[in-house]
Every structure is written in C-alpha cells, then in structure tokens.
Protein backbone atom coordinates (compact mmCIF):
# COMPACT_ATOMS: atom_id res chain seq x y z
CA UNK A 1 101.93 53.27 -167.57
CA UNK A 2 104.17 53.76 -170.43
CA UNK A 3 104.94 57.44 -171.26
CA UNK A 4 106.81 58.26 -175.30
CA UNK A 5 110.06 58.13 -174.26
CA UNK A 6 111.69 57.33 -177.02
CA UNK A 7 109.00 59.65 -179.34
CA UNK A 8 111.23 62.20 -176.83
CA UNK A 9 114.68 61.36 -177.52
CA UNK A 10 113.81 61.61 -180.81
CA UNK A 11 112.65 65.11 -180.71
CA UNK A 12 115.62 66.33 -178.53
CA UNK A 13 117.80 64.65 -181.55
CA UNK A 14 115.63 66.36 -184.38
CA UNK A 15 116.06 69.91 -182.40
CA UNK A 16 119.67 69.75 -181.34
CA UNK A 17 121.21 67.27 -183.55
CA UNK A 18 122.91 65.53 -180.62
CA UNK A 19 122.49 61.63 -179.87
CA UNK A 20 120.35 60.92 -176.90
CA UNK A 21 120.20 57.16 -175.27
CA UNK A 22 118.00 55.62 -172.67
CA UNK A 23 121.14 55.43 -170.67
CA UNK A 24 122.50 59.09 -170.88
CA UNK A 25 118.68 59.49 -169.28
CA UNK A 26 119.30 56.58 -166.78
CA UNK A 27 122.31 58.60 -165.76
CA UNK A 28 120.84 62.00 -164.99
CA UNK A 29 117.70 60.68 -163.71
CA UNK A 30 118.62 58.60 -161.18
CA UNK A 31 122.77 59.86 -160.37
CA UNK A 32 122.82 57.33 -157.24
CA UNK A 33 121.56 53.99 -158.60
CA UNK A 34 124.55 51.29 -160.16
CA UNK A 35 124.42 52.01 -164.26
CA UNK A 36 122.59 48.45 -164.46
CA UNK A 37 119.51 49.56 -161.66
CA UNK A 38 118.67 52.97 -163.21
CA UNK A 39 119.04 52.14 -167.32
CA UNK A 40 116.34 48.91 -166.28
CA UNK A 41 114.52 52.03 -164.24
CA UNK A 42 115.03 53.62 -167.87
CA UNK A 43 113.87 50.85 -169.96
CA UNK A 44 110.94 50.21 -167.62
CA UNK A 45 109.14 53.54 -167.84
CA UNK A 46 109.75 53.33 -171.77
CA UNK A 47 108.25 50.18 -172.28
CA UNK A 48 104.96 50.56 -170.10
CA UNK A 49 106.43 48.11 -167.24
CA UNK A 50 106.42 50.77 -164.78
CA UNK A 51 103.52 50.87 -162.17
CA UNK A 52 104.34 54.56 -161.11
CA UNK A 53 106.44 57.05 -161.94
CA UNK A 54 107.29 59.50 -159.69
CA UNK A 55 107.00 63.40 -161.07
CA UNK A 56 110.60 64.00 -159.94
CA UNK A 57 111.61 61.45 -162.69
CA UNK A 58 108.68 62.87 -165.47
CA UNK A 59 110.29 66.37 -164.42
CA UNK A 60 113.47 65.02 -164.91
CA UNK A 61 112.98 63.21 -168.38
CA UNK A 62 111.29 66.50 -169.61
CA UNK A 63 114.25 68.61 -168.50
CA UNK A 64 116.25 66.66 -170.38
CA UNK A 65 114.80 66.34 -173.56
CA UNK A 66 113.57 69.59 -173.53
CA UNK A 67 109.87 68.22 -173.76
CA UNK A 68 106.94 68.67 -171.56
CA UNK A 69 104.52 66.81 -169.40
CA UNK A 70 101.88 66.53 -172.10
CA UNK A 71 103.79 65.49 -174.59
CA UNK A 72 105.59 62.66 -172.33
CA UNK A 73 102.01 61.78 -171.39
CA UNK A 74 100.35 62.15 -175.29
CA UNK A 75 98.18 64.80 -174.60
C-alpha cells in the first residue's frame, strides 16, 4: 500500500516554506525506534513496501504535514 508521502511533504513545504524530510517524519512518528528502524519504517510506507499501516502512523503523518486522510490515501 503506498500512500503520497512525499506529494505531502511537498505541500507542507509549499504552505509553510519550511523543509520537511522523510526522516524529520521517521522521528515524530515512531520517537522509540533507533533513527535507522523508523526512517526504513519511513521509506517503506512511501514507496508502497508496506503491507499495513497502522492509523496511529496515517494520523501521525497527517498531523504533521498538516494533510488529511484522503489526501494521504488519493481520494
């Protein structure tokens, strides 16, 4: 299941003008995991490798960039 991460991080750059990486995600979406587990979580749900995604992390991802569900999703 790949979701438009990166279609994301580009709109939270377009709308605040700050630089957004996979790993700033990595960071804030999983806080516990080494820097190396959670930016291949990261790179995983951007590039369609993930199986599942929880809805803590798709909550998570949208908080962040300040996008919703649907748009994560392409609906």
């Amino acid at each position: 299941m790949r979701i438009k991460l990166h279609e994301a991080i580009k709109a939270y750059q377009d709308r605040t003008g700050v630089r957004l990486t996979q790993n700033d995600i990595a960071r804030e979406v999983y806080p516990e995991s080494s820097h190396q587990s959670a930016a291949i979580g990261i790179s995983h749900i951007a590039t369609g490798k993930a199986k599942m995604i929880a809805p803590e992390t798709i909550l998570a991802i949208c908080r962040i960039t300040g996008v919703d569900a649907n748009f994560l999703y392409g609906l």
